[in-house]
Protein backbone atom coordinates (compact mmCIF):
# COMPACT_ATOMS: atom_id res chain seq x y z
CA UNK A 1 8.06 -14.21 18.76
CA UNK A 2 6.76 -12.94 15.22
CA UNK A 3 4.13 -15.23 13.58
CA UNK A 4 4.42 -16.22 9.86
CA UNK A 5 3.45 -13.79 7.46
CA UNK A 6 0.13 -14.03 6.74
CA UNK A 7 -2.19 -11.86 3.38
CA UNK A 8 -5.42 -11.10 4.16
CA UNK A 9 -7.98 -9.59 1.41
CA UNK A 10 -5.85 -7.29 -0.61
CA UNK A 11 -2.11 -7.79 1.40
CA UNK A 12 -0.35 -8.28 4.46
CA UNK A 13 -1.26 -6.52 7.92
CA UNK A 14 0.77 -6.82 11.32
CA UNK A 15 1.75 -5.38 14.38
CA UNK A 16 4.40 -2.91 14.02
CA UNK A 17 7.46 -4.76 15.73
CA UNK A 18 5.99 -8.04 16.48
CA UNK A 19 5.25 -9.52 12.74
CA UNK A 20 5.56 -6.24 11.05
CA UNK A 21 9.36 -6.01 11.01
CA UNK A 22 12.06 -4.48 8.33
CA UNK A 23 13.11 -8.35 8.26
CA UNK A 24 9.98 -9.68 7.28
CA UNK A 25 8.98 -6.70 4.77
CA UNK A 26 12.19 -7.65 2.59
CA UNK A 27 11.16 -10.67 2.36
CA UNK A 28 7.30 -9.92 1.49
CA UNK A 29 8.74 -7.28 -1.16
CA UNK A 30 11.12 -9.59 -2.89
CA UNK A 31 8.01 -12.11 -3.37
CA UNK A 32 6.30 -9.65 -4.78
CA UNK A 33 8.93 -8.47 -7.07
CA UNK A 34 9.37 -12.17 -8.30
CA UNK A 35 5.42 -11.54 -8.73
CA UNK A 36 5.58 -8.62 -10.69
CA UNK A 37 8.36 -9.90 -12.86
CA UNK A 38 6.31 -12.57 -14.33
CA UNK A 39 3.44 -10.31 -15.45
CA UNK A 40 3.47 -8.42 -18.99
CA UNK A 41 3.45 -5.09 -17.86
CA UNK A 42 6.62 -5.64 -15.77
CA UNK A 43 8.95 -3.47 -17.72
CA UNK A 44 6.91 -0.71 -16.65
CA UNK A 45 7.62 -1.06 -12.98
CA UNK A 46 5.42 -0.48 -9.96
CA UNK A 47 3.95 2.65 -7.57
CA UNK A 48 4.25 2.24 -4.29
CA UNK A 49 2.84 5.41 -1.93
CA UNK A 50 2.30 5.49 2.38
CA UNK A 51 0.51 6.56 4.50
CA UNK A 52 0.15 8.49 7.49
CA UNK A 53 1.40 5.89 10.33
CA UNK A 54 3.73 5.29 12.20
CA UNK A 55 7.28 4.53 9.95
CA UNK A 56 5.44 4.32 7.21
CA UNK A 57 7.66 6.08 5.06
CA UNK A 58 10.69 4.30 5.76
CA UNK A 59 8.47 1.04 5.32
CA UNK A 60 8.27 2.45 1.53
CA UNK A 61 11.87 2.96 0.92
CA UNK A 62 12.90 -0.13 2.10
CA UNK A 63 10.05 -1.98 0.40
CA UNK A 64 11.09 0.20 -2.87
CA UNK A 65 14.97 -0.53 -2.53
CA UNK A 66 14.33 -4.29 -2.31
CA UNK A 67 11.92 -4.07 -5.39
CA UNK A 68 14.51 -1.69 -7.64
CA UNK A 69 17.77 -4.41 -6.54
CA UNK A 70 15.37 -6.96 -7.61
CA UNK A 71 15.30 -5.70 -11.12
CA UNK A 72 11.75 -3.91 -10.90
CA UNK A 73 11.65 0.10 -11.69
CA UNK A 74 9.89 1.84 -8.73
CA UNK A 75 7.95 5.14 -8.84
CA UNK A 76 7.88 6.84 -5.14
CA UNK A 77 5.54 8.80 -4.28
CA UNK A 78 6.88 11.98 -2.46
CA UNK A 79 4.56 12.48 0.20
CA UNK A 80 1.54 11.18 2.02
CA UNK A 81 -1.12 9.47 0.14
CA UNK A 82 -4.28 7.78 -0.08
CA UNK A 83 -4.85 4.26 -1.08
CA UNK A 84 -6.89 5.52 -4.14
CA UNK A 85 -4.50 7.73 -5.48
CA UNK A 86 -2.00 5.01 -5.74
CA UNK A 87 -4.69 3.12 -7.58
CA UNK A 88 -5.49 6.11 -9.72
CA UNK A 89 -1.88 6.31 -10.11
CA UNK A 90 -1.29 2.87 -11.46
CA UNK A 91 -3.71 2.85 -13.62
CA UNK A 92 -2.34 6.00 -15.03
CA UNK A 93 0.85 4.83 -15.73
CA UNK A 94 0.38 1.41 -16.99
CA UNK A 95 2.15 -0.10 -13.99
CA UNK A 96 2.52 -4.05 -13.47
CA UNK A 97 0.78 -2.92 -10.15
CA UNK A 98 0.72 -0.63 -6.82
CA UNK A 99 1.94 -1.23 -3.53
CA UNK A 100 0.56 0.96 -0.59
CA UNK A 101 1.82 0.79 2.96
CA UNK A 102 -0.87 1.01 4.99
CA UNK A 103 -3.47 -0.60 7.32
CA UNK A 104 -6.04 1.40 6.35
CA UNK A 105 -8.49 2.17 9.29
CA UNK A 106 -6.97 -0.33 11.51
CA UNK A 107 -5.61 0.22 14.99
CA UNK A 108 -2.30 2.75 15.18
CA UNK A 109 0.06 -0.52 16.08
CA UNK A 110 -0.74 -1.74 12.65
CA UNK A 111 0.75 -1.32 9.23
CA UNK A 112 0.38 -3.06 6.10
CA UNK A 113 1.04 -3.77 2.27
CA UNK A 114 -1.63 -3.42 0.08
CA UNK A 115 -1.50 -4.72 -3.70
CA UNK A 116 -2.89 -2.91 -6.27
CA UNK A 117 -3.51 -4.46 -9.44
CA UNK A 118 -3.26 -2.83 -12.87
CA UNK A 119 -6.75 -2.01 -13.77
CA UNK A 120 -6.44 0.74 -10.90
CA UNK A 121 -8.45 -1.30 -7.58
CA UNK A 122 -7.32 -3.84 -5.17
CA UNK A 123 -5.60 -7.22 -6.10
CA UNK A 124 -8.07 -9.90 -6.61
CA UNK A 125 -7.55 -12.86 -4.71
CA UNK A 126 -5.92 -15.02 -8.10
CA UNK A 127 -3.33 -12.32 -7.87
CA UNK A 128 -2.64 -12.58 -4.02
CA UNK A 129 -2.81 -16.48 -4.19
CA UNK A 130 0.52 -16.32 -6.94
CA UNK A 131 2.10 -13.87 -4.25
CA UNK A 132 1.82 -15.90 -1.86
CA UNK A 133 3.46 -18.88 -3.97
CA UNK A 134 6.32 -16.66 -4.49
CA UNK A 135 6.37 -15.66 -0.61
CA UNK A 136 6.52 -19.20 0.39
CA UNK A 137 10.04 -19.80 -1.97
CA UNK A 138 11.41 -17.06 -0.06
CA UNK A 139 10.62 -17.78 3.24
CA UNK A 140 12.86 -21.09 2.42
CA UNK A 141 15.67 -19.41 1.17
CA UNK A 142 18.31 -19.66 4.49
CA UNK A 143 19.45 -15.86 3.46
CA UNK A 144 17.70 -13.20 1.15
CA UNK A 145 20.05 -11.64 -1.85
CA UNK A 146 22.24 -9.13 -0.58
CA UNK A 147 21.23 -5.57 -1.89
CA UNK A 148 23.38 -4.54 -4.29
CA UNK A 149 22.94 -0.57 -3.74
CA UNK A 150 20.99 1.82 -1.20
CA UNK A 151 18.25 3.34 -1.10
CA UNK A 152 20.66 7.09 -2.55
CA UNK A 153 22.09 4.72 -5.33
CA UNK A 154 18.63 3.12 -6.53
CA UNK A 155 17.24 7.27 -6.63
CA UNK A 156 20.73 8.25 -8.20
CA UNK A 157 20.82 5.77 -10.92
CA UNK A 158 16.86 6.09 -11.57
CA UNK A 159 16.02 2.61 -10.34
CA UNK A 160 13.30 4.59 -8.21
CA UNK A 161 12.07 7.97 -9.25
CA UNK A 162 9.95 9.96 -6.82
CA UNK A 163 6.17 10.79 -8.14
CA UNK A 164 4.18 13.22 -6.88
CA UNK A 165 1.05 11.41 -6.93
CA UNK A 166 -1.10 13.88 -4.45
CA UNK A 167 -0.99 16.37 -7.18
CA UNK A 168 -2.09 14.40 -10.45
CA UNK A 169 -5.06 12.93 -8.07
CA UNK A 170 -5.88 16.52 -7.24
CA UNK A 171 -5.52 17.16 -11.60
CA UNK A 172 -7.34 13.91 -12.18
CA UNK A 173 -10.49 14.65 -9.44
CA UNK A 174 -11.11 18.33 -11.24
CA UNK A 175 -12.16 16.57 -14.30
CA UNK A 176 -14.38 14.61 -12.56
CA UNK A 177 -16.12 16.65 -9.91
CA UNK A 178 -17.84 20.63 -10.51
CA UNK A 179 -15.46 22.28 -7.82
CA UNK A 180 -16.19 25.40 -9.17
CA UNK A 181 -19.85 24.77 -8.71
CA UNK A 182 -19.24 23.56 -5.04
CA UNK A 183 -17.19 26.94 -4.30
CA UNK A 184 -19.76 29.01 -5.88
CA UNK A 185 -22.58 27.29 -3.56
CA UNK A 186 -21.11 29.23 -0.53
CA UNK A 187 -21.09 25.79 0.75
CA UNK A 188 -19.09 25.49 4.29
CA UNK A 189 -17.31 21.82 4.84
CA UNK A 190 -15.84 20.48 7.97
CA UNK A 191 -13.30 17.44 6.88
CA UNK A 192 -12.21 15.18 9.44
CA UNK A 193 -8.99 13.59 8.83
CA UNK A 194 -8.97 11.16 11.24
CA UNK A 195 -5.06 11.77 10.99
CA UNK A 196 -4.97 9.71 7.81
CA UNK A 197 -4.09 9.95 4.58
CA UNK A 198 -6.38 12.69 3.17
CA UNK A 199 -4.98 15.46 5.24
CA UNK A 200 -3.79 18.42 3.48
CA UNK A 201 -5.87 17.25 -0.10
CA UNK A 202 -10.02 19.03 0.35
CA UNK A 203 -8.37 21.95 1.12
CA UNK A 204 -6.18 22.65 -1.60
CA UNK A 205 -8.75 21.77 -3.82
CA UNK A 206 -11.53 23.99 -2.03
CA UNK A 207 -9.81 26.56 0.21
CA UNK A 208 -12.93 26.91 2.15
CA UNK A 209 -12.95 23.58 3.58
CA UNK A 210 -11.75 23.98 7.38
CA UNK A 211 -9.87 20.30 8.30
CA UNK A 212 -9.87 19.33 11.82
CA UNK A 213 -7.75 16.36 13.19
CA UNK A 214 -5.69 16.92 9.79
CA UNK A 215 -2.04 17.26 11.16
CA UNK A 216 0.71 14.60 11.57
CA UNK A 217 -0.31 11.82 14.57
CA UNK A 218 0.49 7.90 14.05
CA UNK A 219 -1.52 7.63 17.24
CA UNK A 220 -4.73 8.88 15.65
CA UNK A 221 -5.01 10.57 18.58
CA UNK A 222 -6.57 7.17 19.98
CA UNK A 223 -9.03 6.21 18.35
CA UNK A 224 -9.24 3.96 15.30
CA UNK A 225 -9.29 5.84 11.98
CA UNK A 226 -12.59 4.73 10.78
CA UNK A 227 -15.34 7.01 10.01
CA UNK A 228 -18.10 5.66 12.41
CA UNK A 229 -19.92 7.56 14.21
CA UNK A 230 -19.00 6.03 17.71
CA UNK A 231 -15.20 7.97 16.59
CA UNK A 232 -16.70 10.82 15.14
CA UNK A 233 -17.86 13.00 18.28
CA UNK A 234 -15.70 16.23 16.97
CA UNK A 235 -17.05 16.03 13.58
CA UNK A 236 -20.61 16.34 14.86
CA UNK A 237 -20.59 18.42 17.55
CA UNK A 238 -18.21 20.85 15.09
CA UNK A 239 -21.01 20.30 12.38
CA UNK A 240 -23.92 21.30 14.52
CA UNK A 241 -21.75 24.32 16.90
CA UNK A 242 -20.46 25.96 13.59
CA UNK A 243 -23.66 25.93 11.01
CA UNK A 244 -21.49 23.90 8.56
CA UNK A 245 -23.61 22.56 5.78
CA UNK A 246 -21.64 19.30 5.47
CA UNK A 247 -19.10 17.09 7.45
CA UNK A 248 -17.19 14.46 5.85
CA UNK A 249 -15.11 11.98 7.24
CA UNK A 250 -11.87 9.95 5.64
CA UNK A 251 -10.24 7.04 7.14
CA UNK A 252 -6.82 6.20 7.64
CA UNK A 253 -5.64 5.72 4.11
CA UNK A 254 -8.93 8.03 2.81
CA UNK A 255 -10.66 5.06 0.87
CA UNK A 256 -14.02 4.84 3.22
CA UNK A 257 -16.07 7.91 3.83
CA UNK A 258 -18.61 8.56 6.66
CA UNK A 259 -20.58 11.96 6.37
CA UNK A 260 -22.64 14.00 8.91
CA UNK A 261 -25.62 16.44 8.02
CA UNK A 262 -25.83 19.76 9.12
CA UNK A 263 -27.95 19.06 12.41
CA UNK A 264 -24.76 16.76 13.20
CA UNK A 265 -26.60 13.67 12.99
CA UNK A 266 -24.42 10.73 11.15
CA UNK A 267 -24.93 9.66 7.91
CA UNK A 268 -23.90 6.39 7.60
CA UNK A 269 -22.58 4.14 4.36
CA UNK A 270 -26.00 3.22 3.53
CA UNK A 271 -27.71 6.32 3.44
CA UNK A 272 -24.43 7.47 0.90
CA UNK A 273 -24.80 4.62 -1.63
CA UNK A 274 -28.46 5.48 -1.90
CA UNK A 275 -28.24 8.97 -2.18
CA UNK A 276 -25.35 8.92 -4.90
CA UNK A 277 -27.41 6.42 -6.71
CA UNK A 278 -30.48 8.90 -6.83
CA UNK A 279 -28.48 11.76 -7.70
CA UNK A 280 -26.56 9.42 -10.37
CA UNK A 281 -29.63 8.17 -11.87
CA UNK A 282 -31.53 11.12 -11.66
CA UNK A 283 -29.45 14.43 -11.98
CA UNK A 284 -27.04 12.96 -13.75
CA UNK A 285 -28.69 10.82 -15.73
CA UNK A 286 -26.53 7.97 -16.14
CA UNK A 287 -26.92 4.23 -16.23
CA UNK A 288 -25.14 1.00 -15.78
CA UNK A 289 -25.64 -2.28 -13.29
CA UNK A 290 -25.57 -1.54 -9.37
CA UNK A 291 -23.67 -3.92 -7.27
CA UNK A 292 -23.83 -4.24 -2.96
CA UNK A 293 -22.50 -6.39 -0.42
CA UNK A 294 -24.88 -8.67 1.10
CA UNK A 295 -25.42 -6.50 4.06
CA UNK A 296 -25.77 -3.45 2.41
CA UNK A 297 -29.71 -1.47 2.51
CA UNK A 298 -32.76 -3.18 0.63
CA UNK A 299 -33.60 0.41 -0.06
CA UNK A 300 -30.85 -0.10 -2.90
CA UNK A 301 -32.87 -3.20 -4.28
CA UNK A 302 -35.80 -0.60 -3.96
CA UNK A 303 -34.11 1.99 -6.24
CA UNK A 304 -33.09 -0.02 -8.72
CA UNK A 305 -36.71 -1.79 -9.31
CA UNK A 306 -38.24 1.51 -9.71
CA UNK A 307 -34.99 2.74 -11.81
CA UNK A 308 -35.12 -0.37 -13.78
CA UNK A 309 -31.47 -0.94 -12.84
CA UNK A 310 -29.94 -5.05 -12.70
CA UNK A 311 -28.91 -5.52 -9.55
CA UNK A 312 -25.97 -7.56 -8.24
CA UNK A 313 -25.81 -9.04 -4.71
CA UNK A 314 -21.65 -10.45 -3.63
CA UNK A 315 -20.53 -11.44 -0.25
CA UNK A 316 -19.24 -9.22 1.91
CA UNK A 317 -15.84 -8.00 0.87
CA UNK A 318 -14.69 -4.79 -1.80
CA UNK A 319 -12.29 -7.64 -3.58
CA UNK A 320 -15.72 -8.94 -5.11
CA UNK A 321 -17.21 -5.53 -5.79
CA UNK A 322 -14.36 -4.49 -7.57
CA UNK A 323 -13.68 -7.84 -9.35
CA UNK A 324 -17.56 -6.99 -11.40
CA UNK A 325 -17.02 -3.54 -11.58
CA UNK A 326 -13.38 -4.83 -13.99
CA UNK A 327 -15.43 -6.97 -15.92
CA UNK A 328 -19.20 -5.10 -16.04
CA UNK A 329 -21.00 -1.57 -17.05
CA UNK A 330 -21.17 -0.97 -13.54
CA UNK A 331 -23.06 2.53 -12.38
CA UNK A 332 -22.03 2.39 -8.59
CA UNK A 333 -21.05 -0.49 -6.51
CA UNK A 334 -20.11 -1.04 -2.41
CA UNK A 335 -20.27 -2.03 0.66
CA UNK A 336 -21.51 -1.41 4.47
CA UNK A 337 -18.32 -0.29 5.76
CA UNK A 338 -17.74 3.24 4.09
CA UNK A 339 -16.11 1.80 0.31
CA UNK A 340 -17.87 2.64 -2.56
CA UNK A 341 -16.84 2.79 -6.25
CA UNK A 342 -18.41 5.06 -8.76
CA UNK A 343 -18.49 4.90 -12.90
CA UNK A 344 -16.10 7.21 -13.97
CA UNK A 345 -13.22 6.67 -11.91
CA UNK A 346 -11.98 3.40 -10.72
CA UNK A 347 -13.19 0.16 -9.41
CA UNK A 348 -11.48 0.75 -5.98
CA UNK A 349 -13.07 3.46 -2.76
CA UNK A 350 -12.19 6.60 -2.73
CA UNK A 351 -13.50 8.85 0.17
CA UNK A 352 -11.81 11.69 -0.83
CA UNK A 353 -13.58 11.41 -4.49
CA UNK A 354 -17.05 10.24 -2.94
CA UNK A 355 -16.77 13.51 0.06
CA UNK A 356 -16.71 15.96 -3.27
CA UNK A 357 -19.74 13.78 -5.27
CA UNK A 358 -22.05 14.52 -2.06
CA UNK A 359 -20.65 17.89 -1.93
CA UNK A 360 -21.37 18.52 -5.43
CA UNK A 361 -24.73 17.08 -4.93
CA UNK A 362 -26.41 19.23 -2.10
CA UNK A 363 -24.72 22.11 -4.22
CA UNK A 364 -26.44 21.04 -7.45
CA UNK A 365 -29.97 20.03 -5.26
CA UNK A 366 -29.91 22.85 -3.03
CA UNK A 367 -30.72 21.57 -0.38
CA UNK A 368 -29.07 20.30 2.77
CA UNK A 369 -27.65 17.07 3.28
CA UNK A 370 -30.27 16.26 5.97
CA UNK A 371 -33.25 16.88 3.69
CA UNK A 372 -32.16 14.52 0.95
CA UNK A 373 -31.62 11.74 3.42
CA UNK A 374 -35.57 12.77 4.48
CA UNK A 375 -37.08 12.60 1.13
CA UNK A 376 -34.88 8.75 0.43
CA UNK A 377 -36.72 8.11 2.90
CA UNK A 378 -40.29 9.52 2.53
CA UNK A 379 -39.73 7.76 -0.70
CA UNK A 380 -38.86 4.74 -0.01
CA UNK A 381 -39.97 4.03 3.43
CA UNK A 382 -37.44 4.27 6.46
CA UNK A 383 -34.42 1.92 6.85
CA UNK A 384 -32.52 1.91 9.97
CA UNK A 385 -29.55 -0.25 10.06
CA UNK A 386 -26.87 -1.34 12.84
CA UNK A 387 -24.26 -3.74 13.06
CA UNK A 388 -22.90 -5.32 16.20
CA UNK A 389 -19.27 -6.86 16.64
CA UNK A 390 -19.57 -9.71 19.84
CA UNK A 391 -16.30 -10.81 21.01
CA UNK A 392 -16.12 -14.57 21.61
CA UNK A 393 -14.62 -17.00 22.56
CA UNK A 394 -13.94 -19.76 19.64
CA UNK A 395 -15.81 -22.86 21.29
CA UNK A 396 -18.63 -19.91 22.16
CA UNK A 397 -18.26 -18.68 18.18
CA UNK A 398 -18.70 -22.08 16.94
CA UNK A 399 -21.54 -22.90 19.10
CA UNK A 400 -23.34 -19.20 17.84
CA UNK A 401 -22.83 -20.31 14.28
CA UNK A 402 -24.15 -23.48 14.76
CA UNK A 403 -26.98 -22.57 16.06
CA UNK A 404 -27.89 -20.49 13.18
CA UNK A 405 -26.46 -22.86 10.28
CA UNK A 406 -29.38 -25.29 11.58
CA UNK A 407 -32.00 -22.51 10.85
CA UNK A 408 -34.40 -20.64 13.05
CA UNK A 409 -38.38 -19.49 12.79
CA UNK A 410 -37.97 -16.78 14.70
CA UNK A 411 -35.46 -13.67 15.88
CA UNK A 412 -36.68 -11.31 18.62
CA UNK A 413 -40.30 -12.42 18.34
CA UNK A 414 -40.09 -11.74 14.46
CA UNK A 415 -41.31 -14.67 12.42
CA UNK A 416 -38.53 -15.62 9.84
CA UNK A 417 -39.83 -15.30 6.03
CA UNK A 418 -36.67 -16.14 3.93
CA UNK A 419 -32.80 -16.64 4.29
CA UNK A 420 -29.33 -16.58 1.86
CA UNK A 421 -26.39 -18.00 3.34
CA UNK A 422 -23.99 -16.54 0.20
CA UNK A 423 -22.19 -15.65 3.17
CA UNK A 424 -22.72 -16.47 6.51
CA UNK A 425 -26.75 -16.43 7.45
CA UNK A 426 -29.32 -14.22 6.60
CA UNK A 427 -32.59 -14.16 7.48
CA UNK A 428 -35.60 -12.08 6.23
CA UNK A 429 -38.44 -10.97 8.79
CA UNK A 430 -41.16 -9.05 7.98
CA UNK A 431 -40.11 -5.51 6.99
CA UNK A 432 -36.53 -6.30 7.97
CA UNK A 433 -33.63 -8.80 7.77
CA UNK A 434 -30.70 -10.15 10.40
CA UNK A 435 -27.22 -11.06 8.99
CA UNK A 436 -24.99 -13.31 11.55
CA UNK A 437 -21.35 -13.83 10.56
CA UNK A 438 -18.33 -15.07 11.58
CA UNK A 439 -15.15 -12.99 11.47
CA UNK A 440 -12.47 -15.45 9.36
CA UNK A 441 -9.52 -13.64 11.47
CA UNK A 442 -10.54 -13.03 14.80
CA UNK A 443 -12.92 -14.29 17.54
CA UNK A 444 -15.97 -11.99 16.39
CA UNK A 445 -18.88 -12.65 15.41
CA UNK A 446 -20.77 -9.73 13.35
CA UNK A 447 -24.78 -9.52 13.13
CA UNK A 448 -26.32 -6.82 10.81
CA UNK A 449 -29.76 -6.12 11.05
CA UNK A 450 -32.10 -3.92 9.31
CA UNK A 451 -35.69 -2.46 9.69
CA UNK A 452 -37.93 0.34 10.07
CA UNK A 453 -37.62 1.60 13.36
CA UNK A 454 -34.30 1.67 15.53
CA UNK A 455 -36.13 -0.04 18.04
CA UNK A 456 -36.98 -3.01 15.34
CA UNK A 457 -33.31 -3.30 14.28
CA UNK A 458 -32.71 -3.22 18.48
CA UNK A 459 -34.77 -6.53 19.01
CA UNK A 460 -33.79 -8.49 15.94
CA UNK A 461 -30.25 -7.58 17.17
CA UNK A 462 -31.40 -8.76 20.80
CA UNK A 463 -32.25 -11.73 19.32
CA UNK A 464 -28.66 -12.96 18.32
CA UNK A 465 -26.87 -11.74 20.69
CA UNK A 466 -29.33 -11.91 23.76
CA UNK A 467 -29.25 -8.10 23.99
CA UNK A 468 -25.33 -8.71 25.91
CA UNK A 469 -23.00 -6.39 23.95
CA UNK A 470 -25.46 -3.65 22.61
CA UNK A 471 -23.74 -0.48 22.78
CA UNK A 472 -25.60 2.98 23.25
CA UNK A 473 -27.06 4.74 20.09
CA UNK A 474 -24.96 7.13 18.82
């Protein structure tokens, strides 16, 4: 039996063929054609773009034929694309807004609808809460309007015109990044796919980039498309095998980026923010305010003391990242899974963008990836991070929580200095920190933990979750 619809963050997500049916994504595009329709920029229509999954493309006709018999003009894109480039995309063509189907690095029996809003990043949550009004009127009506023409009528009369979106992101990003720099660097790049959306894009902008796991698979080949190390064994052992310089990593819809050096050692999230940053601040020479997720590096809160750079702290979640970087000067700004968003482009992730800026970086430093992660951290002492995900049940969720709500003095034999519960708990040891939070759509808890040493962040982890679901070091 399918469940109600229910939007998360930035859309809907569901199992393909349990929630995530052709019946229930009429009825989730026609509420958000009556949501469109009330905003100014309506007569200007909408993008929607998919990705690589499974159906996903006939998920975007049907979502655009409902949409165009609705009375909205639809743009199509005509292949596979990223998340970001429907952003870019929207933004571009002063659209009331983007739709993307995708579920971005989620398991293969998922899809999804992302909203985009106008400014070019993901819906903010006033613009998913009207949505949802309009969804709730249409999950009352007994039958939805009948469509007046097809999908070969709609692209006939014009109702929906196909876009090719892949190539004006490819026009956009060589105005933004020194390709030709990067190709005369000699430097070699392996790209993992992941079998998402950025297959077929690094390497028709730099024909020297050699793409593995970059073909057609809605299975992913099994493993979730997210660029964590734990999923990245190819990548690094092709890194290290081959003498590539670089190895980046997309995932499913190419928004978050992992990277891995040229030993084949992963470079995580953390390690990218602060190494744009430095090369922002100090190659580059630009400025602006520098916003992170709560569990995000305190080498970041380093940087920007000694850059003299405000800092803003949100919970976790792009959705508030992107919702400053809309209304501030904002230099870089993101968050411990993989998104970041850089001045210049768009408040929204874009691995695909943020895979050429590190690129272009070791080019313009000369020197390897592994050596500029070395001197962050001669400079600014060494962080180690690690997050854990326990499964639980709810009682046993509730009962973790509560133990930390109340407050404790110590975690893992580390006495407790400080703690912000902006979202969920964290607490400050000495030369270190623990985050514990609860997952608001499944039985997980997540605890983040910081510190010098791996075998610091290894205890203060231990001391959460009793050292009963830590995985092997990767």
């Amino acid at each position: 039996m399918a469940q109600a619809i229910k939007f998360g963050t930035d859309g809907w997500r569901g199992v393909i063929a349990d929630d995530y049916t052709f019946a229930n994504l009429e009825k989730v595009a026609l509420a958000a054609a009556r949501y469109f329709g009330t905003l100014k920029k309506r007569k200007n229509g909408v993008l929607i773009g998919y990705d690589a999954r499974f159906m996903s493309r006939e998920f975007a006709e049907v979502s655009a034929a409902v949409m165009a018999n609705a009375g909205i003009a639809v743009q199509l894109a005509d292949s596979i694309v990223s998340t970001p480039m429907v952003s870019l995309l929207t933004l571009r063509e002063n659209a009331a807004g983007g739709i993307v189907i995708t579920a971005s690095h989620n398991p293969a029996r998922y899809n999804g609808f992302k909203i985009k809003g106008d400014f070019g990043g993901p819906a903010l949550p006033g613009m998913i809460a009207r949505l949802e009004k309009e969804l709730a009127k249409v999950m009352k009506l007994k039958k939805l309007p009948p469509a007046k023409h097809s999908l070969r009528e709609l692209l006939a009369k014009g109702r929906i015109r196909p876009i090719a979106m892949k190539q004006r992101y490819l026009d956009d990003i060589a105005k933004k990044i020194d390709l030709d720099l990067i190709r005369r660097s000699g430097l070699r790049i392996l790209y993992d796919v992941m079998y998402g959306a950025g297959q077929g894009v690094l390497d028709e902008i730099l024909p020297g980039v050699r793409q593995i796991h970059g073909t057609y698979n809605p299975s992913f080949g099994g493993t979730n498309p997210e660029p964590l190390a734990q999923n990245l064994p190819d990548l690094m052992h092709g890194v290290k095998a081959e003498g590539y310089d670089i190895g980046i990593a997309t995932d499913g819809d190419a928004d978050r980026i992992g990277a891995v050096d040229e030993k084949g050692n992963f470079v995580d999230s953390h390690r990218i923010f602060s190494l744009l940053l430095k090369y922002l601040v100090e190659q580059k020479k630009m400025t602006g305010e520098v916003v992170k997720s709560l569990s995000v590096t305190q080498m970041v809160d380093m940087q920007c003391a000694r850059y003299g750079l405000k800092l803003v702290e949100t919970p976790i979640g792009f959705k508030h990242i992107c919702r400053y970087m809309t209304e501030h000067d904002v230099l870089i700004g993101g968050e411990e899974s993989g998104g970041l968003g850089v001045k210049g482009h768009l408040p929204e992730r874009d691995g695909i963008f943020l895979g050429l800026m590190l690129c272009e970086m070791v080019a313009v430093r000369g020197k390897p990836i592994g050596a500029l992660v070395q001197e962050l951290m001669d400079e600014f002492g060494v962080h180690e991070f690690r997050r854990v995900d326990m499964r639980l049940s709810e009682r046993e969720k509730e009962s973790v929580m509560r133990r930390f709500r109340g407050g404790v003095r110590k975690i893992g034999g580390y006495a407790v200095t400080g703690r912000n519960n902006t979202d969920g708990h964290k607490f400050f040891v000495d030369g270190g920190w623990v985050l514990v939070r609860a997952s608001g759509t499944e039985p997980l808890i997540r605890v983040y933990a910081e510190g010098g040493s791996t075998a610091m962040v290894d205890t203060l982890l231990g001391g959460v979750t009793g050292n009963r679901e830590l995985p092997a070091h990767h």
